[in-house]
C-alpha atoms as a PDB file:
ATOM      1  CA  UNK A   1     -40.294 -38.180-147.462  1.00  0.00           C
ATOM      2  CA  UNK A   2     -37.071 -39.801-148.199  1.00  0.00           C
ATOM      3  CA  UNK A   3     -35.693 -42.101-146.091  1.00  0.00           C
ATOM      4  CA  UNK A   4     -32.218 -42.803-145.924  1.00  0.00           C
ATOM      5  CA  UNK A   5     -31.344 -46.475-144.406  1.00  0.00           C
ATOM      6  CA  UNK A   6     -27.750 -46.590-143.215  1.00  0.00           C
ATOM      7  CA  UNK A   7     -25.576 -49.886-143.459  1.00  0.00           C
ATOM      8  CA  UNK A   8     -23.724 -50.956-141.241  1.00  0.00           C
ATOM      9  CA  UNK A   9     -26.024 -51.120-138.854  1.00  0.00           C
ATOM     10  CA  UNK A  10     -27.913 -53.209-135.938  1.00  0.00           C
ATOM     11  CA  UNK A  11     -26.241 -56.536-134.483  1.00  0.00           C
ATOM     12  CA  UNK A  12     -22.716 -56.678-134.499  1.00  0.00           C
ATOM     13  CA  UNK A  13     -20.835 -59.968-134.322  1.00  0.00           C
ATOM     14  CA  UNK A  14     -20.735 -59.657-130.710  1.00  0.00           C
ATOM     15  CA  UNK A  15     -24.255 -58.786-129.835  1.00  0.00           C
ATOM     16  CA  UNK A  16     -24.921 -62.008-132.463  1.00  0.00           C
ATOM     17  CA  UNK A  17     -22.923 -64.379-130.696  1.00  0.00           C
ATOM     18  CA  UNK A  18     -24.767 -63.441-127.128  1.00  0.00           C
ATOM     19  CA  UNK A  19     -28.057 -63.665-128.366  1.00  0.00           C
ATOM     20  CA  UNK A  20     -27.516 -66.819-130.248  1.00  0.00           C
ATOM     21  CA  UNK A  21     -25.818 -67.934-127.142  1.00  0.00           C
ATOM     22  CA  UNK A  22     -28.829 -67.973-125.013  1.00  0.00           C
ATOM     23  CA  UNK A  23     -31.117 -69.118-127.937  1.00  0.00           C
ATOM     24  CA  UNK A  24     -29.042 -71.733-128.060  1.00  0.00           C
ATOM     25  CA  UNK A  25     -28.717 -72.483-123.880  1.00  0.00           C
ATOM     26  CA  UNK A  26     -32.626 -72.370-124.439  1.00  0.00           C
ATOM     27  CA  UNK A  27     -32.968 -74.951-127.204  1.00  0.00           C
ATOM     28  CA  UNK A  28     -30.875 -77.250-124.852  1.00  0.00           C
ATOM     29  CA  UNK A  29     -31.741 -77.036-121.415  1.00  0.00           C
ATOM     30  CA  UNK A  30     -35.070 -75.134-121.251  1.00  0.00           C
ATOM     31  CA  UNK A  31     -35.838 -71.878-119.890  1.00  0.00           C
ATOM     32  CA  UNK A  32     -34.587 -72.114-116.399  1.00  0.00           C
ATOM     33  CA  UNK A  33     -31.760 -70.418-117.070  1.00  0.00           C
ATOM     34  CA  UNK A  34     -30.654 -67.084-115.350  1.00  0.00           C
ATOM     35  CA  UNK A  35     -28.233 -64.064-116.863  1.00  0.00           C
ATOM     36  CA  UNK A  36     -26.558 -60.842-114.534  1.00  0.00           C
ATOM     37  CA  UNK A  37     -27.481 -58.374-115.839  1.00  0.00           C
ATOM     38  CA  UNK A  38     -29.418 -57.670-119.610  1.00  0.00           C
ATOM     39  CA  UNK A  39     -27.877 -60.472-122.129  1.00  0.00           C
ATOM     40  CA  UNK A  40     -27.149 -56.773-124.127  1.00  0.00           C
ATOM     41  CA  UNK A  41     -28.744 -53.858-123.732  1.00  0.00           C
ATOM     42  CA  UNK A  42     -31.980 -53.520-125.361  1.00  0.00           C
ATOM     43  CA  UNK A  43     -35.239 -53.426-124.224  1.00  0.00           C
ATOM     44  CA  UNK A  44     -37.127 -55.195-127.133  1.00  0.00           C
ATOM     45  CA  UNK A  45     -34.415 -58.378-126.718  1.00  0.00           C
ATOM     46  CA  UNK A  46     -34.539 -58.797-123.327  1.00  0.00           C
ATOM     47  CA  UNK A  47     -38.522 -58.475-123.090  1.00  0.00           C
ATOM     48  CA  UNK A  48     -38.492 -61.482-125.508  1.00  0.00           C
ATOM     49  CA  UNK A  49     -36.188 -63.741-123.337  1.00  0.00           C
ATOM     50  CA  UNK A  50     -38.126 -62.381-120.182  1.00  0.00           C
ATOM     51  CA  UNK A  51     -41.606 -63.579-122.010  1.00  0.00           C
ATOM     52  CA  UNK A  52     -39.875 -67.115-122.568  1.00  0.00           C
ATOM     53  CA  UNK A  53     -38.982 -67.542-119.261  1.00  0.00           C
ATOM     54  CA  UNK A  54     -35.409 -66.817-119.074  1.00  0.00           C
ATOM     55  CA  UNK A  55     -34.371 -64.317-115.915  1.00  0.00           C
ATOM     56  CA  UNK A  56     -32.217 -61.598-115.241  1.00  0.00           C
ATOM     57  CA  UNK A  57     -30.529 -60.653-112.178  1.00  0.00           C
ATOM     58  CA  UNK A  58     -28.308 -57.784-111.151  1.00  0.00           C
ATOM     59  CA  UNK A  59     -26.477 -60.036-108.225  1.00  0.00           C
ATOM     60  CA  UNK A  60     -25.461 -63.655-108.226  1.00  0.00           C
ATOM     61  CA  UNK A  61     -26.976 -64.043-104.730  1.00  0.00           C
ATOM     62  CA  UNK A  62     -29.981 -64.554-106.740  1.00  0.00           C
ATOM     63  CA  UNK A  63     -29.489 -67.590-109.068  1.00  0.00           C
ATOM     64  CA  UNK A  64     -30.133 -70.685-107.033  1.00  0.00           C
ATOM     65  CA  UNK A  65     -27.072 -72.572-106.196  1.00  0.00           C
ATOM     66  CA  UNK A  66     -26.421 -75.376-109.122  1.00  0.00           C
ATOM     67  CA  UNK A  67     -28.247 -73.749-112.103  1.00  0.00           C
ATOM     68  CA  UNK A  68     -27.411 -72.115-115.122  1.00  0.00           C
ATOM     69  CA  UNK A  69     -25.975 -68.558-115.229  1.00  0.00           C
ATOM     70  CA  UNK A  70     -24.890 -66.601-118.444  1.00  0.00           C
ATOM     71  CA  UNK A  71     -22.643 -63.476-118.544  1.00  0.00           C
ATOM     72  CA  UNK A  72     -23.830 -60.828-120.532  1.00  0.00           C
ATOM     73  CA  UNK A  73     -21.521 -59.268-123.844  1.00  0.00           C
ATOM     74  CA  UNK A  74     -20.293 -56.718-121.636  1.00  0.00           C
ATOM     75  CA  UNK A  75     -18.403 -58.995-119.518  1.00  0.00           C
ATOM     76  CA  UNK A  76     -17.919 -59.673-115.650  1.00  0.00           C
ATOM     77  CA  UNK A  77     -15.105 -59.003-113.153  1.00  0.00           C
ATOM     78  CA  UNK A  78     -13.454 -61.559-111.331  1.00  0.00           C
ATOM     79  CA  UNK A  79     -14.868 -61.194-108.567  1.00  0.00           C
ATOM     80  CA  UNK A  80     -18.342 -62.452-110.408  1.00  0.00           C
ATOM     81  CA  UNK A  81     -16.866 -65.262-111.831  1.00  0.00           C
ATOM     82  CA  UNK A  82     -15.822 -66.423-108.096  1.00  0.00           C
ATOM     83  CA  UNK A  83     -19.384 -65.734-106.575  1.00  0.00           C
ATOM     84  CA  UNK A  84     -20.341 -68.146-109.235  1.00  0.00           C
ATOM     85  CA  UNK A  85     -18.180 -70.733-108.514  1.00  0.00           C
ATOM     86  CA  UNK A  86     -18.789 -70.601-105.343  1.00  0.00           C
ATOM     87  CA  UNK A  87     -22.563 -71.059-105.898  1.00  0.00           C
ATOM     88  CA  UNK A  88     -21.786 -73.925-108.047  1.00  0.00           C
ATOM     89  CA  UNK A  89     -23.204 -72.524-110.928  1.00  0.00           C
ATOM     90  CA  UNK A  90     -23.129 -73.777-114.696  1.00  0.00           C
ATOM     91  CA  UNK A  91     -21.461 -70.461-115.909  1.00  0.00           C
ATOM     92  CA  UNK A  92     -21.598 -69.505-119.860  1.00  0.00           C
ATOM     93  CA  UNK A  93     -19.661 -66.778-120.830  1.00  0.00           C
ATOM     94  CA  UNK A  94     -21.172 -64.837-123.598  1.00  0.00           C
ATOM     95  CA  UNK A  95     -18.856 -61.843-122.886  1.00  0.00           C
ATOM     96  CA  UNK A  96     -17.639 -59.851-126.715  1.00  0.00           C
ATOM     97  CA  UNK A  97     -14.324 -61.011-127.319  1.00  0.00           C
ATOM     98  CA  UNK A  98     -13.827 -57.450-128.089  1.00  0.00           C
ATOM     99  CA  UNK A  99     -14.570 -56.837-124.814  1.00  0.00           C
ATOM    100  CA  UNK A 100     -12.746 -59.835-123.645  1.00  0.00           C
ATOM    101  CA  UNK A 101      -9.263 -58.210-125.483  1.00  0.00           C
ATOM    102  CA  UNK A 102      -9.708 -55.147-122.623  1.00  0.00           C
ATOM    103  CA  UNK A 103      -9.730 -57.093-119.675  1.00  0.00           C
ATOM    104  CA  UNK A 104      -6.932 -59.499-120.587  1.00  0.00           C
ATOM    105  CA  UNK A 105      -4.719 -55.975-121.407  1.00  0.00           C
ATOM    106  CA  UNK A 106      -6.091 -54.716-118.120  1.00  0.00           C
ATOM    107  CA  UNK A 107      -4.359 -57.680-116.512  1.00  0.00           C
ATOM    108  CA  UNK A 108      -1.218 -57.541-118.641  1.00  0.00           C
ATOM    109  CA  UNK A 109      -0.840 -53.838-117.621  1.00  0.00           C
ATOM    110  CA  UNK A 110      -1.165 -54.150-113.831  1.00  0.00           C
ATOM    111  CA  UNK A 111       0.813 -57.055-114.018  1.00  0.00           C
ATOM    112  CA  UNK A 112       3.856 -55.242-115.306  1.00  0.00           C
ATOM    113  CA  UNK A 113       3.253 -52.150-112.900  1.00  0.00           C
ATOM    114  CA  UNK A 114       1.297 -49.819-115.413  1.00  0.00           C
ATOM    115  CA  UNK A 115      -1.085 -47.515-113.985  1.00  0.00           C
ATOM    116  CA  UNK A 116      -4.087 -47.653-116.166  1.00  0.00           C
ATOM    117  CA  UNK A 117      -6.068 -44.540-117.013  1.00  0.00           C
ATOM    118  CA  UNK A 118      -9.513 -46.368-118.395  1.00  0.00           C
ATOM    119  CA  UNK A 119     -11.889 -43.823-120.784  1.00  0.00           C
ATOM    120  CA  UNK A 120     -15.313 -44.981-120.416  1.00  0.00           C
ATOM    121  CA  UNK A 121     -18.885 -44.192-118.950  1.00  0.00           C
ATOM    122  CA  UNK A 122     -18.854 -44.455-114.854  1.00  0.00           C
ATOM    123  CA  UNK A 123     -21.398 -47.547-113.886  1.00  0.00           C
ATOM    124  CA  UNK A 124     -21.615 -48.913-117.565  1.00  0.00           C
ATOM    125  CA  UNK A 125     -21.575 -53.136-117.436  1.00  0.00           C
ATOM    126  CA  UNK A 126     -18.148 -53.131-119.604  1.00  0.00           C
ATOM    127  CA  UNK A 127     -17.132 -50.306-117.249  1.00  0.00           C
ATOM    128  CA  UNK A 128     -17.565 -52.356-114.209  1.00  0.00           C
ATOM    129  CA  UNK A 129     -16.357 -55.570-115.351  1.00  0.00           C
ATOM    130  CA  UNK A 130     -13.015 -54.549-117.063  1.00  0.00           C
ATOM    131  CA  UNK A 131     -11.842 -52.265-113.783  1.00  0.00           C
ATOM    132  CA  UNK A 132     -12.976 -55.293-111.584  1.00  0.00           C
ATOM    133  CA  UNK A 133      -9.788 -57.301-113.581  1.00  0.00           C
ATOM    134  CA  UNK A 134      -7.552 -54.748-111.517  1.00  0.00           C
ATOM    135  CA  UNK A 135      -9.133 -52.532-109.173  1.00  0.00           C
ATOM    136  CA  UNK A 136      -6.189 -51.312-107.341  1.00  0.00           C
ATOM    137  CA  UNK A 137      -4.751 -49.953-110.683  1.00  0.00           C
ATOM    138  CA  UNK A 138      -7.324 -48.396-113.072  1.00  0.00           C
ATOM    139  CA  UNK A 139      -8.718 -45.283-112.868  1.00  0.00           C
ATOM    140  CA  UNK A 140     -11.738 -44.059-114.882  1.00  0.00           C
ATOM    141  CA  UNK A 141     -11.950 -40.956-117.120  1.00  0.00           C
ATOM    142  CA  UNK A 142     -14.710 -39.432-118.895  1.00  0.00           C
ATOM    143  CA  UNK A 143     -13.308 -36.061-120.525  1.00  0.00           C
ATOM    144  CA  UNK A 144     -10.298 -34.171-121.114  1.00  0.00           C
ATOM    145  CA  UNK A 145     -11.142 -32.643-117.594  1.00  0.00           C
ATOM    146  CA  UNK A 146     -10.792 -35.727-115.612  1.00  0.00           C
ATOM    147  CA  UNK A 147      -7.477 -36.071-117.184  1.00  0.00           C
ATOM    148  CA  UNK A 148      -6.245 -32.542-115.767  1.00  0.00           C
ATOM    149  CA  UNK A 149      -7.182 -33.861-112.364  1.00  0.00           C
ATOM    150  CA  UNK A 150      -5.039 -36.756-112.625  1.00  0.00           C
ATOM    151  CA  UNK A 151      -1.846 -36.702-110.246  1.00  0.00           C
ATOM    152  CA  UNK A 152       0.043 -38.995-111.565  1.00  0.00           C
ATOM    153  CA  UNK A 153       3.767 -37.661-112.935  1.00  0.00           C
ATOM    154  CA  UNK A 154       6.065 -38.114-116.278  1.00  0.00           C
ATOM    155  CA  UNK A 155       8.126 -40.536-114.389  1.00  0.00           C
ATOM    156  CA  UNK A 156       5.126 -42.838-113.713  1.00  0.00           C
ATOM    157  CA  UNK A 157       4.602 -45.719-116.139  1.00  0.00           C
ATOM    158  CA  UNK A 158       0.999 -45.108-117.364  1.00  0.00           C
ATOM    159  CA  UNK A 159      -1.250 -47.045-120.047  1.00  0.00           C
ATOM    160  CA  UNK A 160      -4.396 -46.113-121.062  1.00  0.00           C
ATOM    161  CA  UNK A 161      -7.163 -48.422-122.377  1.00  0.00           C
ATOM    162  CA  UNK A 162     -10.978 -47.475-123.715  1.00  0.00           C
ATOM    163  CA  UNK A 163     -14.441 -49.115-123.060  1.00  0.00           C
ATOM    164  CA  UNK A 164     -15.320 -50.472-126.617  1.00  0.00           C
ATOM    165  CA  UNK A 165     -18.382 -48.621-127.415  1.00  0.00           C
ATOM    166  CA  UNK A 166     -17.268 -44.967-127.010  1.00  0.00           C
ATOM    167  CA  UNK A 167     -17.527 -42.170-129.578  1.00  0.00           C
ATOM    168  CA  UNK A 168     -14.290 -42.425-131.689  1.00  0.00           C
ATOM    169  CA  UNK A 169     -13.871 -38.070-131.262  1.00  0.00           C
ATOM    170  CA  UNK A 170     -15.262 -38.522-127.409  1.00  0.00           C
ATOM    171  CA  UNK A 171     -12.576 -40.950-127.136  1.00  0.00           C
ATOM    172  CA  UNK A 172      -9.881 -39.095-129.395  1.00  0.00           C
ATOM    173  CA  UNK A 173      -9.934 -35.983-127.462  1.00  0.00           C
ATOM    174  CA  UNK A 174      -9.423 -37.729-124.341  1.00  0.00           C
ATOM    175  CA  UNK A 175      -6.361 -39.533-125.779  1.00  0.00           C
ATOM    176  CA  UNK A 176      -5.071 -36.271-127.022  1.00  0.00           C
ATOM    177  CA  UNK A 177      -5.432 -34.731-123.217  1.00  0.00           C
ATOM    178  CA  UNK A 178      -3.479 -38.075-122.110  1.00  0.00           C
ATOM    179  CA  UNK A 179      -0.844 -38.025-124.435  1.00  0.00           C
ATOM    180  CA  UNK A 180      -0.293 -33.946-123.642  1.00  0.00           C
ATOM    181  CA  UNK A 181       0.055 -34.926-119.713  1.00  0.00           C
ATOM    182  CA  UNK A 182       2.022 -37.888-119.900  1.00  0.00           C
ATOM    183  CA  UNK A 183       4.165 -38.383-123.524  1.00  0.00           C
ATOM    184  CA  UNK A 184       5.203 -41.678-122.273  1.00  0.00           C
ATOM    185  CA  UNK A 185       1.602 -42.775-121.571  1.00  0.00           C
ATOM    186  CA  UNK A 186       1.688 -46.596-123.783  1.00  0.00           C
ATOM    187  CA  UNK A 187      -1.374 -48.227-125.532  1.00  0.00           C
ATOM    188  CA  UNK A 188      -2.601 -51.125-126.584  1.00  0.00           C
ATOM    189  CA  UNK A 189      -0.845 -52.635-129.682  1.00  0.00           C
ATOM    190  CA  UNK A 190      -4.567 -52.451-131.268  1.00  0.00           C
ATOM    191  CA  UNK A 191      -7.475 -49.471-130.405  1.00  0.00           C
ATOM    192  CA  UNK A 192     -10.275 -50.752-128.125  1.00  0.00           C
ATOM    193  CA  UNK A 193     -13.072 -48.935-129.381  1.00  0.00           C
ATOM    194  CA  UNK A 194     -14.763 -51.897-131.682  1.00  0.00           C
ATOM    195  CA  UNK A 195     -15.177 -52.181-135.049  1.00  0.00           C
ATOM    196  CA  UNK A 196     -19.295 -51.800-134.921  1.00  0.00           C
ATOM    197  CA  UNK A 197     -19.175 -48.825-132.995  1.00  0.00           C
ATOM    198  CA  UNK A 198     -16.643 -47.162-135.595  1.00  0.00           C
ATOM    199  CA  UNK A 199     -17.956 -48.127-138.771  1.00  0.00           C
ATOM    200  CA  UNK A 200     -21.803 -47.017-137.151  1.00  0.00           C
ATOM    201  CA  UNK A 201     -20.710 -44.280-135.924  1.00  0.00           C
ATOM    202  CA  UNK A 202     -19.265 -43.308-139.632  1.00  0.00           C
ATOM    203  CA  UNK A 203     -21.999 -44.353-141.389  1.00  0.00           C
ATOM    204  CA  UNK A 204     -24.210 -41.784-139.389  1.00  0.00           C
ATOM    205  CA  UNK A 205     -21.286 -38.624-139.970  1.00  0.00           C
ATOM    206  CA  UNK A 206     -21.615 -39.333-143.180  1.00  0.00           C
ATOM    207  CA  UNK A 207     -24.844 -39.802-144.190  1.00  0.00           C
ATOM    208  CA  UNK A 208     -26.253 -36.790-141.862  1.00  0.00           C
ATOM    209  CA  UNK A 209     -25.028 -34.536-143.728  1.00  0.00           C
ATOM    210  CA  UNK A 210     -27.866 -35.024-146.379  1.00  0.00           C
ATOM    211  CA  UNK A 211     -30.575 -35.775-143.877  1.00  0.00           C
ATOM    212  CA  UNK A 212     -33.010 -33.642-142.114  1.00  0.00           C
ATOM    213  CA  UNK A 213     -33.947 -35.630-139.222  1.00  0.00           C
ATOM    214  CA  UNK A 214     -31.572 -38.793-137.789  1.00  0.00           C
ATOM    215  CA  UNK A 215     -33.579 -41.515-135.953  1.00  0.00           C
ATOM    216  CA  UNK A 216     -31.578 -43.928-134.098  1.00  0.00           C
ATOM    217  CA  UNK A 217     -33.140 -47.383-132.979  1.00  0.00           C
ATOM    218  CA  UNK A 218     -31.550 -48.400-129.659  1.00  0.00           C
ATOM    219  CA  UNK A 219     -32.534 -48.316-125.784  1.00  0.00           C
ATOM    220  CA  UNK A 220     -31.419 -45.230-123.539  1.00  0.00           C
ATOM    221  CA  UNK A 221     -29.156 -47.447-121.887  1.00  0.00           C
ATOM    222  CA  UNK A 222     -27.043 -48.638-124.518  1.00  0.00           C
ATOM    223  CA  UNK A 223     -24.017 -46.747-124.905  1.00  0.00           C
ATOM    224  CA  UNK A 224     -22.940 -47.318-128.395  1.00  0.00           C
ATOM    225  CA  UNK A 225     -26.574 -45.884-129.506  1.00  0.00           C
ATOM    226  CA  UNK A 226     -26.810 -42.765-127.735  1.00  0.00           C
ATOM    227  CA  UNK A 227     -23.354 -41.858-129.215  1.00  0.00           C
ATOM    228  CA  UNK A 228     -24.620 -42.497-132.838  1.00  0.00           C
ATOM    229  CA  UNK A 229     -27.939 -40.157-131.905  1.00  0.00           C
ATOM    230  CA  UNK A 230     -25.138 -37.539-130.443  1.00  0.00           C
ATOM    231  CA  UNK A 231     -23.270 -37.237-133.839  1.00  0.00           C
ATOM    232  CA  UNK A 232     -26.607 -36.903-135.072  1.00  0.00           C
ATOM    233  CA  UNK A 233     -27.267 -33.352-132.879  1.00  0.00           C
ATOM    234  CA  UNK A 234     -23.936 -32.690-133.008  1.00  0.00           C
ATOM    235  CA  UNK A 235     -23.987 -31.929-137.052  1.00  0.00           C
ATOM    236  CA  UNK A 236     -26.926 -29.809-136.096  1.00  0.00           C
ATOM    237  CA  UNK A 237     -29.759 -32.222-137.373  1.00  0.00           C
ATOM    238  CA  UNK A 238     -32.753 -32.802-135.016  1.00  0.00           C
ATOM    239  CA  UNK A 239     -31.906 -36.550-133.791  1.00  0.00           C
ATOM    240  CA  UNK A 240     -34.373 -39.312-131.842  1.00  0.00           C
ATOM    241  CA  UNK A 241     -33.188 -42.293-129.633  1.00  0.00           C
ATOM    242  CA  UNK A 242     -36.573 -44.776-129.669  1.00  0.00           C
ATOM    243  CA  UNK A 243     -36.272 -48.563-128.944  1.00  0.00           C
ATOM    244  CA  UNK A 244     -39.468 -48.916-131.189  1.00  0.00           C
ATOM    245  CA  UNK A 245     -42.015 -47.620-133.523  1.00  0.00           C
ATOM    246  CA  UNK A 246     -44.252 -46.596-130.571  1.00  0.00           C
ATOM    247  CA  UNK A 247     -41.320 -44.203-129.672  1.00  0.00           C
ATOM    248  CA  UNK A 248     -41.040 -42.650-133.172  1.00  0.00           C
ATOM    249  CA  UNK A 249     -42.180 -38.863-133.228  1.00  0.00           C
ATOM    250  CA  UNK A 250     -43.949 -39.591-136.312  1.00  0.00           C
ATOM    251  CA  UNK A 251     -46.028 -35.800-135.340  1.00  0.00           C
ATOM    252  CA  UNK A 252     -43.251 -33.885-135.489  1.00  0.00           C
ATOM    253  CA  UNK A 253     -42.275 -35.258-139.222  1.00  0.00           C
ATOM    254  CA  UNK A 254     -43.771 -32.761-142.415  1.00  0.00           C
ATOM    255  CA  UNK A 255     -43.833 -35.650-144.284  1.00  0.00           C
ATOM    256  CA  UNK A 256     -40.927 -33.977-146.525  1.00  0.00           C
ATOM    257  CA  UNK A 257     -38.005 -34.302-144.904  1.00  0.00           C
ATOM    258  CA  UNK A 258     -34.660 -36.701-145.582  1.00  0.00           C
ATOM    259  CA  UNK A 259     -35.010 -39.300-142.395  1.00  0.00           C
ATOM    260  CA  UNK A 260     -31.860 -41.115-142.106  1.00  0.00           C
ATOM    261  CA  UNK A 261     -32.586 -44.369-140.014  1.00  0.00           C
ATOM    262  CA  UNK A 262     -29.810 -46.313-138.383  1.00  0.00           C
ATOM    263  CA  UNK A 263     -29.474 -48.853-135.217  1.00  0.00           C
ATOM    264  CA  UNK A 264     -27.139 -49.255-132.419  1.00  0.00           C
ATOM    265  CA  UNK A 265     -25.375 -52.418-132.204  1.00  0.00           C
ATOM    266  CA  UNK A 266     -27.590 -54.184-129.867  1.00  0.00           C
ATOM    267  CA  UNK A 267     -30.957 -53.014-131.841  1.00  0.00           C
ATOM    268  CA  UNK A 268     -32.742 -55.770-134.430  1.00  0.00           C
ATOM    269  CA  UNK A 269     -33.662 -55.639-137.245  1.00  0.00           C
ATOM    270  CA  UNK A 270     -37.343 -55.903-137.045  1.00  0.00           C
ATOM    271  CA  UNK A 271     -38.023 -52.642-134.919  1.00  0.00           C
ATOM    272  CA  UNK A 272     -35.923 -51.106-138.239  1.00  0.00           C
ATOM    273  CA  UNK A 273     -38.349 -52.348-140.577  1.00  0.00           C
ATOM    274  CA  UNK A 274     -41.338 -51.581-138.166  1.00  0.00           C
ATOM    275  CA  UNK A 275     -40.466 -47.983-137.665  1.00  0.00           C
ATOM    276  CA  UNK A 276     -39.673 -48.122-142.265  1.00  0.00           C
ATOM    277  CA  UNK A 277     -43.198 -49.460-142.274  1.00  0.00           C
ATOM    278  CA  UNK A 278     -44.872 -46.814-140.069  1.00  0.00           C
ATOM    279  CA  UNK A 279     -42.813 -44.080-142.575  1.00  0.00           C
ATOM    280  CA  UNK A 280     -43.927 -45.781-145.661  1.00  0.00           C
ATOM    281  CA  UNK A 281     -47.516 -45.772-144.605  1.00  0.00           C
ATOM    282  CA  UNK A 282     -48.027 -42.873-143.170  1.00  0.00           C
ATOM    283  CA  UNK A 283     -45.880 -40.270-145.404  1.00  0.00           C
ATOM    284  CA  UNK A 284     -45.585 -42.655-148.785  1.00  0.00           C
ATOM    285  CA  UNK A 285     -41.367 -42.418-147.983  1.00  0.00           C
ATOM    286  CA  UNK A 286     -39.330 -44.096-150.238  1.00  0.00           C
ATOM    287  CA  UNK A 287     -36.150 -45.837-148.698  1.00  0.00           C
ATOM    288  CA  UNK A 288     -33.009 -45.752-150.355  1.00  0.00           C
ATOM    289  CA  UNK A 289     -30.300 -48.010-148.830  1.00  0.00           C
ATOM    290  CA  UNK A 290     -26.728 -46.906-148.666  1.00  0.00           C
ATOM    291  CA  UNK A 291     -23.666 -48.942-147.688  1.00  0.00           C
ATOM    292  CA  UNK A 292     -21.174 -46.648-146.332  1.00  0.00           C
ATOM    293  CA  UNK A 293     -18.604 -50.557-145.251  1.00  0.00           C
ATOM    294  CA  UNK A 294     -19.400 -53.993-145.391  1.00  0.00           C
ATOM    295  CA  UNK A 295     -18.563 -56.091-142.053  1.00  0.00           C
ATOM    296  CA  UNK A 296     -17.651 -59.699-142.910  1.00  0.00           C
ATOM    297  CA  UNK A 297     -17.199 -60.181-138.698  1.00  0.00           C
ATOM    298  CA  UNK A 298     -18.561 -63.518-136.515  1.00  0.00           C
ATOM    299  CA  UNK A 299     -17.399 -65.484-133.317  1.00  0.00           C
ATOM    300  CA  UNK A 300     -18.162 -68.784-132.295  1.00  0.00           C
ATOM    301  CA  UNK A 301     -20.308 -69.642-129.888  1.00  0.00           C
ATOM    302  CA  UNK A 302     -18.922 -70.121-126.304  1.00  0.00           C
ATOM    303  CA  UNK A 303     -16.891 -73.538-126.015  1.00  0.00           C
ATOM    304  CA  UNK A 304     -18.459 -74.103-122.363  1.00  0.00           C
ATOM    305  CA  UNK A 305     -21.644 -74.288-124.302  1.00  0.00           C
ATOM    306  CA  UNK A 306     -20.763 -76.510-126.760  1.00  0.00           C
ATOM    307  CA  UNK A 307     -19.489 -79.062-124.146  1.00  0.00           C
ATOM    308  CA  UNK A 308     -21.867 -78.181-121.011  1.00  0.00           C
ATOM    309  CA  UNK A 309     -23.746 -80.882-119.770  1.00  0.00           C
ATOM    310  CA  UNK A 310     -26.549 -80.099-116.899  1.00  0.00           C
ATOM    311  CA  UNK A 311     -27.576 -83.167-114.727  1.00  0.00           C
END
């Protein structure tokens, strides 16, 4: 067995900065601290945050009033932010400023009369959050379908805007469909799908072409991930979402196949090197590393955080 280890992958800067976020909120004010909704989606980080204490909460009727609540990297809508305040909450935002550049276009759009055709996932965190900035004037499309049963006209003004962790064809083809239906459709100065999800999502077209067998280390819930195990399938190679060794289908391996392992951008590192291990062990693989781009990419840790003080 040869396995194939593809870089980039695993943490982006974003997921980074939200994990070392509530690390951080940890180291300073204990484990009393409450998040809405999973810090990022993946099962193995927000077990280990659960086993330290920290909770997670899908409403913000549930955080006591006066404590600490942290948004997730997906981001929040408004309407979150002023539950909060009203609680008197200690808010940290840990939102992706990736994801942060969406909502403040979704605002600049409705602001200046655009209707705004958002491509994304229906009930995805981002999703959720980024229509919340202007309800009354996005509406969500998943395929080149949804975009035939639009109604707007040519003489509409029209903008369309992505969630960040889409498939870059997924999301091409549904550009295409917009730009067919509406030539004047506008869009944002810069593309919205991120960085991570590209240059993962490149790294796997690329490298599946000499594997056998893609295995992709991410939860079922995270977006990003389940495109990268997609890509995988759809280049016609047999392709496994698992969030951890347990999950690996180590039975269904030869022992002789080219196993090209990559991460979504929420995964760690150590369920890679687990799952390398089990590989290693089992089948004597050898791993060869191959760096299809380099990402040189970090943000800074919330300001609020750096100047929150809790009585």
């Amino acid at each position: 067995m040869k396995i194939l280890l593809a870089n980039p992958r695993g943490f982006c800067a974003g997921v980074n900065m939200a994990i070392e976020c509530l690390d951080e909120a940890i180291r300073r004010f204990g484990t009393n601290i409450y998040v809405y909704h999973e810090i990022v989606h993946n099962r193995y980080v927000v077990e280990r945050f659960t086993r330290q204490g920290v909770k997670f909460v899908n409403g913000v009727s549930e955080v006591p009033e006066g404590s600490i609540l942290l948004f997730s990297a997906h981001g929040v809508s408004p309407e979150i932010r002023q539950q909060s305040k009203e609680r008197k909450l200690h808010t940290i935002d840990a939102t992706c400023p990736l994801v942060t550049k969406v909502h403040i276009e979704a605002v600049r759009y409705a602001r200046d009369g655009f209707n705004i055709v958002l491509i994304g996932h229906e009930g995805h965190d981002e999703v959720i959050g980024t229509m919340g900035e202007a309800p009354e004037s996005i509406t969500l499309v998943e395929s080149p379908e949804d975009v035939d049963r639009l109604t707007f006209t040519q003489d509409d003004r029209i903008a369309y805007l992505t969630q960040t962790t889409l498939s870059v064809s997924e999301a091409e083809a549904v550009i295409s469909r917009l730009k067919e239906r509406y030539p004047q459709i506008e869009s944002p100065p810069k593309e919205d799908i991120c960085y991570a999800t590209t240059n993962r999502q490149e790294a796997v077209s690329t490298l599946t072409q000499q594997a056998d067998v893609v295995v992709v280390l991410g939860s079922q819930n995270s977006s990003n991930s389940r495109r990268l195990m997609e890509i995988g399938e759809s280049l016609g190679k047999r392709s496994f979402l698992v969030d951890s060794v347990a999950e690996l289908p180590v039975d269904s391996f030869t022992g002789e196949e080219n196993v090209l392992i990559t991460a979504g951008a929420s995964a760690p590192e150590v369920v890679v090197e687990e799952c390398i291990e089990t590989l290693v062990k089992r089948f004597g693989a050898e791993v060869e590393s191959i760096v299809i781009r380099e990402e040189h990419v970090s943000f800074p840790l919330p300001k609020e955080l750096r100047l929150m003080t809790v009585d």
